[in-house]
Protein backbone atom coordinates (compact mmCIF):
# COMPACT_ATOMS: atom_id res chain seq x y z
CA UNK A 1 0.00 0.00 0.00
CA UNK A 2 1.05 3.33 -0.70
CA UNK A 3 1.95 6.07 1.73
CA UNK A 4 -0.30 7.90 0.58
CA UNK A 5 -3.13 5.33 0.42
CA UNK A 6 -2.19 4.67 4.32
CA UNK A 7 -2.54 7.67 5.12
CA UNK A 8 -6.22 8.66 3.27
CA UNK A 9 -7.51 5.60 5.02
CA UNK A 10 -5.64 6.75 8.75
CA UNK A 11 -7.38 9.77 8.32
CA UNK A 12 -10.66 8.97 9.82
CA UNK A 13 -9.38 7.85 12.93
CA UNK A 14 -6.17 9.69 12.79
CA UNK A 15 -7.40 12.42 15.53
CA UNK A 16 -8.97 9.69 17.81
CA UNK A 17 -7.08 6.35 18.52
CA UNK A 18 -4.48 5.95 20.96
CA UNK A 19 -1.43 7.41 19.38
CA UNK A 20 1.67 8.53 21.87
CA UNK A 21 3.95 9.67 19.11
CA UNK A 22 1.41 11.94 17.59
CA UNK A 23 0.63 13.33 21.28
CA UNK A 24 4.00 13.56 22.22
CA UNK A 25 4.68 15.23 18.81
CA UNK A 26 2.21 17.95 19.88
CA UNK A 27 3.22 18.36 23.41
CA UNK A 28 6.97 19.06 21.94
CA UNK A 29 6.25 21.09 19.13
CA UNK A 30 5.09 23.58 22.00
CA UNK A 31 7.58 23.47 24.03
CA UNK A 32 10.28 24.10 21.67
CA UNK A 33 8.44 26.86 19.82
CA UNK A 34 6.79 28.49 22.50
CA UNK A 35 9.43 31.46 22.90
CA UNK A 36 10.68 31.69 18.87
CA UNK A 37 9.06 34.80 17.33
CA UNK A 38 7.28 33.55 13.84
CA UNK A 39 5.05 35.04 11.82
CA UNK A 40 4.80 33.30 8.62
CA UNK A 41 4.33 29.74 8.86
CA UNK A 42 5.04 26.47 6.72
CA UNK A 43 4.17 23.61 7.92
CA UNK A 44 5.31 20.40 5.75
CA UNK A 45 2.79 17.18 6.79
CA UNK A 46 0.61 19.10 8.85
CA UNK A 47 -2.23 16.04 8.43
CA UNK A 48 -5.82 16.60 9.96
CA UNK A 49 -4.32 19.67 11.49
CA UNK A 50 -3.05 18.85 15.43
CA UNK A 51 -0.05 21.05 15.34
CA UNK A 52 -2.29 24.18 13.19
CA UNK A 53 -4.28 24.85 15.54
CA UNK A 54 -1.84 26.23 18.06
CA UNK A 55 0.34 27.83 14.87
CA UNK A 56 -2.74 29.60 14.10
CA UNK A 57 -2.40 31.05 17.65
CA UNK A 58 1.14 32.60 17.10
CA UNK A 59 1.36 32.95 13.39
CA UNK A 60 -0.43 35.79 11.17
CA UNK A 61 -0.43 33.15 7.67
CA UNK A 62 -0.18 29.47 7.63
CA UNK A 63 0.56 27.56 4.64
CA UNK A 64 -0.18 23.78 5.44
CA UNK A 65 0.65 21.23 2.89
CA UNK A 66 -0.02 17.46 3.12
CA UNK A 67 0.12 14.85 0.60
CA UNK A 68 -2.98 13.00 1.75
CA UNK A 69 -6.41 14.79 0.58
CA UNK A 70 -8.61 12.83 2.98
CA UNK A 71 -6.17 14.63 5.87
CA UNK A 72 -6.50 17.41 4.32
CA UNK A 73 -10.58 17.70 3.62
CA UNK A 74 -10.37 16.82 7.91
CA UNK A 75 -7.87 19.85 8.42
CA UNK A 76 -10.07 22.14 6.50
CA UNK A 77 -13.24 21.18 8.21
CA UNK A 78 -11.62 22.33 11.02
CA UNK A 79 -10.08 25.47 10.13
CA UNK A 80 -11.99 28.29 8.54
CA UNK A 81 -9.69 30.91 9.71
CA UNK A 82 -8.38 33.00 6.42
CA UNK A 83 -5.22 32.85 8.31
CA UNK A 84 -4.55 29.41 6.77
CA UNK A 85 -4.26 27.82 3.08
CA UNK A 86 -4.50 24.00 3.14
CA UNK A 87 -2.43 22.63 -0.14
CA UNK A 88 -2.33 19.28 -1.12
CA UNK A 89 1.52 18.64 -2.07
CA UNK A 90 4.26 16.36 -2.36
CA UNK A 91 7.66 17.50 -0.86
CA UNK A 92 10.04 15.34 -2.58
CA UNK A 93 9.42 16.77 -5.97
CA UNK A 94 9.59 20.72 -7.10
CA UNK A 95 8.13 22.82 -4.37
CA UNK A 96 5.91 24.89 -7.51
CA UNK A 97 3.30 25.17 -5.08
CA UNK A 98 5.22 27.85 -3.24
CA UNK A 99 7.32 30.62 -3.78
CA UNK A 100 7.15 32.94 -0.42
CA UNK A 101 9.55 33.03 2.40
CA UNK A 102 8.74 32.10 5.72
CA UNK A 103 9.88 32.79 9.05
CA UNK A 104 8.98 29.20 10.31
CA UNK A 105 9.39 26.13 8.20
CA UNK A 106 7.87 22.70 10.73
CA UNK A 107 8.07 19.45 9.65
CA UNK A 108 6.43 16.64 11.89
CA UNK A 109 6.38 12.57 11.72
CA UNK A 110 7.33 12.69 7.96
CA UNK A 111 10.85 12.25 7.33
CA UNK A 112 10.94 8.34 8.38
CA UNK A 113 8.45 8.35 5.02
CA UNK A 114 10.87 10.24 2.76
CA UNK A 115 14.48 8.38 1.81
CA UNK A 116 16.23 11.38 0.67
CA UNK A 117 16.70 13.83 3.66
CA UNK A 118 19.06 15.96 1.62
CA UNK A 119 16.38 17.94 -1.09
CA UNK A 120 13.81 18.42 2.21
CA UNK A 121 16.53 20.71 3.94
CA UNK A 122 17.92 22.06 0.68
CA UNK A 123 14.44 23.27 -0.17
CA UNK A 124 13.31 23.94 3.57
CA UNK A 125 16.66 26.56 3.82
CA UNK A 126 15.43 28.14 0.30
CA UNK A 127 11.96 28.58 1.43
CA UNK A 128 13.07 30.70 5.30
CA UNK A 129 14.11 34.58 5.49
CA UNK A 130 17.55 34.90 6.82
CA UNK A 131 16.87 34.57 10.67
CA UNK A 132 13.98 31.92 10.13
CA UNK A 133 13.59 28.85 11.81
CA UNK A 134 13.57 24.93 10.75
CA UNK A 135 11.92 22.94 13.53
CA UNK A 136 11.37 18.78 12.81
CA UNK A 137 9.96 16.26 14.85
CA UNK A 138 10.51 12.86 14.45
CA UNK A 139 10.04 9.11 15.62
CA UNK A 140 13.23 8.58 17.45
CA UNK A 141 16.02 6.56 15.62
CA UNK A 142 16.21 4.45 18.54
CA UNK A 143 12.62 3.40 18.42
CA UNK A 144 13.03 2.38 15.08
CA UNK A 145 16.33 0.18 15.52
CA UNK A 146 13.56 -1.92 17.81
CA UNK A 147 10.96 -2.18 14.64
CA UNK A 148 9.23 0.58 15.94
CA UNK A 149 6.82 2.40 12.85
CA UNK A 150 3.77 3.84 12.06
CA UNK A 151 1.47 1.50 12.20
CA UNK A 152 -2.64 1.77 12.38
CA UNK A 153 -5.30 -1.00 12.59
CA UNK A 154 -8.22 -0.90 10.04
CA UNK A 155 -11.41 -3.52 10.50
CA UNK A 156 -8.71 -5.64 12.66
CA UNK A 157 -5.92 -5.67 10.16
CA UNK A 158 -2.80 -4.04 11.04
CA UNK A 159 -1.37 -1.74 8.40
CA UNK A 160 2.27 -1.18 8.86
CA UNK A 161 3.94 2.10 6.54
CA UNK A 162 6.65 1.74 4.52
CA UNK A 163 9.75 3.73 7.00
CA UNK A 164 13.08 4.86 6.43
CA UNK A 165 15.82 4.80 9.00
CA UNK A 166 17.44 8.29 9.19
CA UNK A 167 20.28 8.28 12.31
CA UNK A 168 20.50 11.48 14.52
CA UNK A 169 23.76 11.89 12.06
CA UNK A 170 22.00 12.19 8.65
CA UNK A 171 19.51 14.79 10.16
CA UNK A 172 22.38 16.84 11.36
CA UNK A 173 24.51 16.40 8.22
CA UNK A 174 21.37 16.86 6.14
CA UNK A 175 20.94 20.42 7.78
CA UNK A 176 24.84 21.61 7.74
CA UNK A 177 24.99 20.56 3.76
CA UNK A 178 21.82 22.96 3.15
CA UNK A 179 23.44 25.74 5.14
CA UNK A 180 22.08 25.61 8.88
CA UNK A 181 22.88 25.84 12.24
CA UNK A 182 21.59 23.81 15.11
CA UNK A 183 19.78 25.46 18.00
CA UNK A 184 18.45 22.85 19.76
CA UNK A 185 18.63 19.11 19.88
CA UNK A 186 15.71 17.36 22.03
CA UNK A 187 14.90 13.96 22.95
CA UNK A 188 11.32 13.70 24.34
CA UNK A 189 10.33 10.82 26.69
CA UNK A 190 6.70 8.98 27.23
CA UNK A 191 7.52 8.54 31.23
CA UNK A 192 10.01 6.99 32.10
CA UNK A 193 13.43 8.46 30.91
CA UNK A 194 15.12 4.98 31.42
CA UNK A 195 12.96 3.79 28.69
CA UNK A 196 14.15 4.83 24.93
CA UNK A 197 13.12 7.93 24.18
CA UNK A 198 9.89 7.69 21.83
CA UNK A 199 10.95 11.29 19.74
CA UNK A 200 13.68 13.44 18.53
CA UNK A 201 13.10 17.17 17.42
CA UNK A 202 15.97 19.57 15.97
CA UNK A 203 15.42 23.50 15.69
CA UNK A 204 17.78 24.57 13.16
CA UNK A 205 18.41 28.29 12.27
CA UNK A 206 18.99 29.70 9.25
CA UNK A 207 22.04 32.87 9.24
C-alpha cells in the first residue's frame, strides 16, 4: 500500500485512537516553539491539522501542505480561519506550489516516510528569510532500531507504513549541507526516561 493510500484511510481515525507519538509530537512542538518569534508559517505534513491549531495562535499566515487529501478535507473542516491555506503537495518533488519566504518552516512525523533527507533541507533553507527557523519532529532513531513504525489498525488488520531509517547523524549532516545551524537538539520521553526515548526534534536556524 502506498503512503499515501495509508494515510487517506488513517485519516478517519487519525485524531482519535491511541497514538503517543502523535501526542508527544504535539506536546513538543510547544515546548520548543513556544518562545521563537514567527510570523509566517510552513508547515510540511501538517495532516488533519493537530499542530495548526496552536500555529494559528502565534502565526499571522499558515501555509499547510499534506500529501494526503482525505487529511487534508479533515484539516479544513476544522479550520476556517483566512489565516490558513491547506495545499495538497508532495515535498520530494519541485516545491511549484510555493514561492514565499517564511519565518517558520515545521516538519512533523514525515521524514521516516521520505528516503532522501538531503532535497527536504535544501528546499526547507530556500523557502526561510535569513533569521527563520527549521523545527522537525521525528520518531526517534532508537525506536526504530527496535521495529518501531507507524502503524494503524483498520477492520482488525494491522497496516504497517513503509519507514526509512534516518540516524541522529543524517539529520544533522542533512541540515549543515543545506546551510544551517543547530539550535536545539531534544529527545522527548513517554515517562520513564530509562525507557528509549519515543521522539527526537531539531530547531535549526537559518544565518
Amino acid at each position: 500500500m502506498s503512503i499515501e493510500k495509508a494515510y487517506d484511510e488513517w485519516s478517519a481515525q487519525y485524531d482519535t485512537n491511541k497514538n503517543r507519538t502523535r501526542d508527544l509530537d504535539k506536546l513538543a512542538t510547544q515546548n520548543v516553539l513556544r518562545d521563537i518569534p514567527f510570523n509566517k508559517v510552513l508547515e510540511l505534513g501538517c495532516g488533519t491539522g493537530k499542530n495548526t491549531e496552536w500555529l494559528l495562535h502565534r502565526a499571522e499566515k499558515i501555509l499547510a501542505v499534506d500529501f494526503s487529501e482525505k487529511m487534508l478535507k479533515i484539516a479544513r473542516e476544522k479550520f476556517s480561519s483566512p489565516d490558513v491555506r491547506f495545499q495538497r503537495a508532495d515535498i520530494t518533488k519541485s516545491w511549484v506550489w510555493t514561492s514565499e519566504k517564511y519565518d517558520l518552516v515545521t516538519c512533523n512525523l514525515i521524514l521516516e516516510h521520505i528516503e532522501n533527507l538531503d532535497f527536504i533541507f535544501q528546499r526547507a533553507f530556500s523557502s526561510l528569510e535569513p533569521g527563520g527557523y527549521f523545527f522537525v519532529s521525528e520518531l526517534h532513531p532508537f525506536k526504530q532500531y527496535k521495529g518501531t513504525k507507524a502503524r494503524f489498525e483498520n477492520q482488525d488488520k494491522k497496516i504497517e507504513l513503509q519507514t526509512y531509517t534516518h540516524h541522529i547523524s543524517e539529520f544533522t549532516t542533512a541540515a549543515i549541507r543545506a546551510g544551517f545551524k543547530l539550535q536545539q537538539l531534544n529527545e522527548w520521553f513517554d515517562k520513564d526516561q530509562q525507557e528509549t526515548p519515543r521522539l527526537i526534534s531539531f530547531l535549526f536556524y537559518k544565518k
